[in-house]
C-alpha atoms as a PDB file:
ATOM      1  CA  UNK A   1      43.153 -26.548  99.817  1.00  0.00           C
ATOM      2  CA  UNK A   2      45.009 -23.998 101.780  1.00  0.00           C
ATOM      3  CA  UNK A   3      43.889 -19.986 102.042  1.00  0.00           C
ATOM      4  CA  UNK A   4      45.137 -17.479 100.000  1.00  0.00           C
ATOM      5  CA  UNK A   5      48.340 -15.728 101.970  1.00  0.00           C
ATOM      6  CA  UNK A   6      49.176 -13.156  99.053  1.00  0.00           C
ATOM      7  CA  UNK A   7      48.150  -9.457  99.694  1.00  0.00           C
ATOM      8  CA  UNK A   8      48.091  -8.680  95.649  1.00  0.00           C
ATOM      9  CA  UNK A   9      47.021 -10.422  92.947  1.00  0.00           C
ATOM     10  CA  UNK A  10      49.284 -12.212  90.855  1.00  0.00           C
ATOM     11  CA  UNK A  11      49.233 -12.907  87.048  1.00  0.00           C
ATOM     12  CA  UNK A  12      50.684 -15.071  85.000  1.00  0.00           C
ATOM     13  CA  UNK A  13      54.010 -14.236  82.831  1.00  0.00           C
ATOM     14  CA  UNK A  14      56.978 -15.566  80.924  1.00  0.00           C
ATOM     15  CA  UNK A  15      59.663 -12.621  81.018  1.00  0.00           C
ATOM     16  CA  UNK A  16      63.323 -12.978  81.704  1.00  0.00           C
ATOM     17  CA  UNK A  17      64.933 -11.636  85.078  1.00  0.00           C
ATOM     18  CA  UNK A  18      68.102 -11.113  86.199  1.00  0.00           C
ATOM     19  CA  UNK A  19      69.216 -11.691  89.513  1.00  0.00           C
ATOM     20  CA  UNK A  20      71.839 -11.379  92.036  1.00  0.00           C
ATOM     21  CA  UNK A  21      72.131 -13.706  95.241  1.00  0.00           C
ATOM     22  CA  UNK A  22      74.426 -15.075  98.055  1.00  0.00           C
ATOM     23  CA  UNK A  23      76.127 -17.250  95.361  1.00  0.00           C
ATOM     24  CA  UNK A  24      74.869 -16.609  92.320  1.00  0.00           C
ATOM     25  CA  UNK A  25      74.449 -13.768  89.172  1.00  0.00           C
ATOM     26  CA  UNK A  26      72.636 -15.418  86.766  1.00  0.00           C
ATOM     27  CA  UNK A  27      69.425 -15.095  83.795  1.00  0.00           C
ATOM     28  CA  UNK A  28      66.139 -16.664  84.719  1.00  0.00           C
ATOM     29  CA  UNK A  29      62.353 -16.270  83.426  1.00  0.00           C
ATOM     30  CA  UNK A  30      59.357 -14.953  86.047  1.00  0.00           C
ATOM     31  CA  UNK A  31      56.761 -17.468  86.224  1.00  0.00           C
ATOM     32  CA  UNK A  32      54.067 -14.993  87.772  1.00  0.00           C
ATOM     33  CA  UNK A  33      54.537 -10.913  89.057  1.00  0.00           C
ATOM     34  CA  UNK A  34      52.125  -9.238  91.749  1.00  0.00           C
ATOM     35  CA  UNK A  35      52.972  -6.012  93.446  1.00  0.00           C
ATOM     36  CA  UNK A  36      54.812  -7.557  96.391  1.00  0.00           C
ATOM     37  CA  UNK A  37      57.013 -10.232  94.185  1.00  0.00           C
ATOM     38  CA  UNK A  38      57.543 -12.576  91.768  1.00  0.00           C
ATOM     39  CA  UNK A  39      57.904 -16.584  90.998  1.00  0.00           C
ATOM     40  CA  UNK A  40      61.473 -17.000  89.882  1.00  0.00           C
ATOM     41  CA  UNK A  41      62.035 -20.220  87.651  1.00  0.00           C
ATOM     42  CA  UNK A  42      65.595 -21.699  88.125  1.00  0.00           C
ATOM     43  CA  UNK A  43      67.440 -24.279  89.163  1.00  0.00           C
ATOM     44  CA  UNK A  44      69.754 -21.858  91.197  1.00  0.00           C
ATOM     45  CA  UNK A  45      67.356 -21.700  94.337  1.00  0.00           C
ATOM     46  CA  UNK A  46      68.786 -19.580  97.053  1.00  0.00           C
ATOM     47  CA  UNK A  47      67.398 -20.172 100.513  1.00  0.00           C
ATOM     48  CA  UNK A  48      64.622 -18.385 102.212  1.00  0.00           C
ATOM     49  CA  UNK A  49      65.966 -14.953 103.828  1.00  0.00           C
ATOM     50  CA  UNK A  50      68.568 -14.514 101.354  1.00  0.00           C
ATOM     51  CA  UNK A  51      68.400 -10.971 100.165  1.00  0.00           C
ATOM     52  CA  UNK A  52      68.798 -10.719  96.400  1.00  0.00           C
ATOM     53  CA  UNK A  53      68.634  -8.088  93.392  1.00  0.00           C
ATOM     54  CA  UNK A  54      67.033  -8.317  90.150  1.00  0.00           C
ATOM     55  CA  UNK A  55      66.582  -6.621  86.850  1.00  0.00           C
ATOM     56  CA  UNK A  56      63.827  -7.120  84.690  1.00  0.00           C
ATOM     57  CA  UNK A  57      62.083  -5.832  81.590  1.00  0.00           C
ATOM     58  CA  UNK A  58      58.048  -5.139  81.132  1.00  0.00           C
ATOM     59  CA  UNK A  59      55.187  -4.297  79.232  1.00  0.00           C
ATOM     60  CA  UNK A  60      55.639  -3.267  74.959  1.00  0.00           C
ATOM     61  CA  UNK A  61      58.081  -0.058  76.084  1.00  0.00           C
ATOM     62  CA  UNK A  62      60.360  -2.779  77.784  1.00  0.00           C
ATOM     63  CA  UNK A  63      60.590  -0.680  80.875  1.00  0.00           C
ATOM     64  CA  UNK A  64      63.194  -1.179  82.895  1.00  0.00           C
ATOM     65  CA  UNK A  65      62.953  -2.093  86.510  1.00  0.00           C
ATOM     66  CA  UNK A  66      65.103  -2.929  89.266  1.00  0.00           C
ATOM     67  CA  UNK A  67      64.534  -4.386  92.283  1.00  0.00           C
ATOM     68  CA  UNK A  68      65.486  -5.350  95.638  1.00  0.00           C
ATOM     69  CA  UNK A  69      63.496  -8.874  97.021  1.00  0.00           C
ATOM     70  CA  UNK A  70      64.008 -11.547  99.746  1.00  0.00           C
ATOM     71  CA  UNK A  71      63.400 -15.543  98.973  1.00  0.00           C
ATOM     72  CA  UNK A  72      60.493 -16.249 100.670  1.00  0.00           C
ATOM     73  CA  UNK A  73      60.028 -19.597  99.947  1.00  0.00           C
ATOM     74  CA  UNK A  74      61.240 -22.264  96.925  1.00  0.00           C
ATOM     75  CA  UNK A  75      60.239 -25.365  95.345  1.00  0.00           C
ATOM     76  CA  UNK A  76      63.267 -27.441  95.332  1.00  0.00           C
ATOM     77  CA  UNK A  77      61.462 -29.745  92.387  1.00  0.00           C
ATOM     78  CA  UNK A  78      58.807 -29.477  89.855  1.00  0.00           C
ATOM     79  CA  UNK A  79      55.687 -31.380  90.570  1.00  0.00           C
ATOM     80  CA  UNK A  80      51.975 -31.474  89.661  1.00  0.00           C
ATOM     81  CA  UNK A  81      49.393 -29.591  91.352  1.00  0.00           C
ATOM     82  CA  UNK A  82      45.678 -31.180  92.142  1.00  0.00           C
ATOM     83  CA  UNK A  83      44.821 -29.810  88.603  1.00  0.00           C
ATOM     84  CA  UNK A  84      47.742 -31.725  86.849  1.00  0.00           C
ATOM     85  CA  UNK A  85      49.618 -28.407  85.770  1.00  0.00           C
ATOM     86  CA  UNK A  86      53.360 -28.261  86.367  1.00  0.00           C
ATOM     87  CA  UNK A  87      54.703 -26.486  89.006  1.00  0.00           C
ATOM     88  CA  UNK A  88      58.177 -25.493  87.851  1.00  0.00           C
ATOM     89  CA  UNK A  89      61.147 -25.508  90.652  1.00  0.00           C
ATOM     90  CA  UNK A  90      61.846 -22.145  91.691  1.00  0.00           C
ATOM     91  CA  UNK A  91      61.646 -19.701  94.476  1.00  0.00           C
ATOM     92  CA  UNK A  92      59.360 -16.707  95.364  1.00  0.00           C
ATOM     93  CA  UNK A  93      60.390 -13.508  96.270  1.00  0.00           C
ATOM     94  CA  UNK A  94      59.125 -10.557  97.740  1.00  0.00           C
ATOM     95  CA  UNK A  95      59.927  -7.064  96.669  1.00  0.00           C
ATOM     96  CA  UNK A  96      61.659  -4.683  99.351  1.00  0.00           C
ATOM     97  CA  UNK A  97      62.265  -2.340  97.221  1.00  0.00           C
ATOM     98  CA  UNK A  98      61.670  -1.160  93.490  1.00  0.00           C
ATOM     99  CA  UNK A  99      63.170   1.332  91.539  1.00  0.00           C
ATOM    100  CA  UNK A 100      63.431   3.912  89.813  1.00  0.00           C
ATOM    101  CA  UNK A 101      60.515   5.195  92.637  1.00  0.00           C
ATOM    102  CA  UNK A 102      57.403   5.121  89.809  1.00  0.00           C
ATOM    103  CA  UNK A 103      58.420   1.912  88.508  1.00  0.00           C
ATOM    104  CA  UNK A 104      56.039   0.473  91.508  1.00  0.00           C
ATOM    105  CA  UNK A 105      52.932   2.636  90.004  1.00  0.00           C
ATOM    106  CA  UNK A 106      53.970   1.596  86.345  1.00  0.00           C
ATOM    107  CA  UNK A 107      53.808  -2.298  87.578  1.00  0.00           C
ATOM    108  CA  UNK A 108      50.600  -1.760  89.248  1.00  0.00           C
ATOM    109  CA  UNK A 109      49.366  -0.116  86.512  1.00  0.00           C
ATOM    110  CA  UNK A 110      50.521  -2.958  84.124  1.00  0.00           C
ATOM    111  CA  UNK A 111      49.745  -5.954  86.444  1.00  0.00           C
ATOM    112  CA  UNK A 112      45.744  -4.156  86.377  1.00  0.00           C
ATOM    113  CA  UNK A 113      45.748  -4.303  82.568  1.00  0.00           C
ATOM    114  CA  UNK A 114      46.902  -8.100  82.372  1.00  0.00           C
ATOM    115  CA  UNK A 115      44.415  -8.562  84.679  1.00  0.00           C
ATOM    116  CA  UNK A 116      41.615  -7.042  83.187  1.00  0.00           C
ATOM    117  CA  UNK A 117      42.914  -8.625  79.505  1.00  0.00           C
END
């Protein structure tokens, strides 16, 4: 089993996002959300280093947030993990930039409290 690369903690999530890429605008659902990015499901996969926007809603107030990421790295096709669970196809991304400028302390804040659950 490999280490651990990500510097935050990631949970688990099923919200729709929005995103922009080299050749593609399109809906899509986030598979899992840390402070640094997000699991993208979609069949659209853009390849790693392509810069893309997104727009997505959180927590009961349905906060708006928009970001700015980079595809870090995809899964071209679902498959099983060691476990048996299904990996969907997909690609990760990791945030540049978030806005509006306390939207980053409101998904901390919100990412803590799934955590803690």
């Amino acid at each position: 089993m490999g280490v651990e690369k990500r510097k935050y903690p990631r949970v688990k999530v099923k919200f729709s996002v929005e995103y922009r890429g080299k050749n593609v605008w399109q809906n899509a659902e986030i598979d899992n959300i840390s402070r640094g990015g997000m699991f993208i499901v979609t069949e659209k996969i853009e390849p790693p280093g392509t810069n893309i926007e997104l727009i997505f809603e959180l927590g009961e107030s349905k906060r708006k947030i928009q970001a700015q990421g980079v595809v870090v790295w995809t899964r071209t096709q679902s498959q099983h993990n060691h476990e048996g669970r299904l990996l969907p196809q997909g690609m990760g991304v990791q945030f540049t930039k978030i806005f509006p400028g306390e939207a980053e302390n409101f998904l901390a804040d919100l990412i803590e409290k799934w955590r803690d659950g």
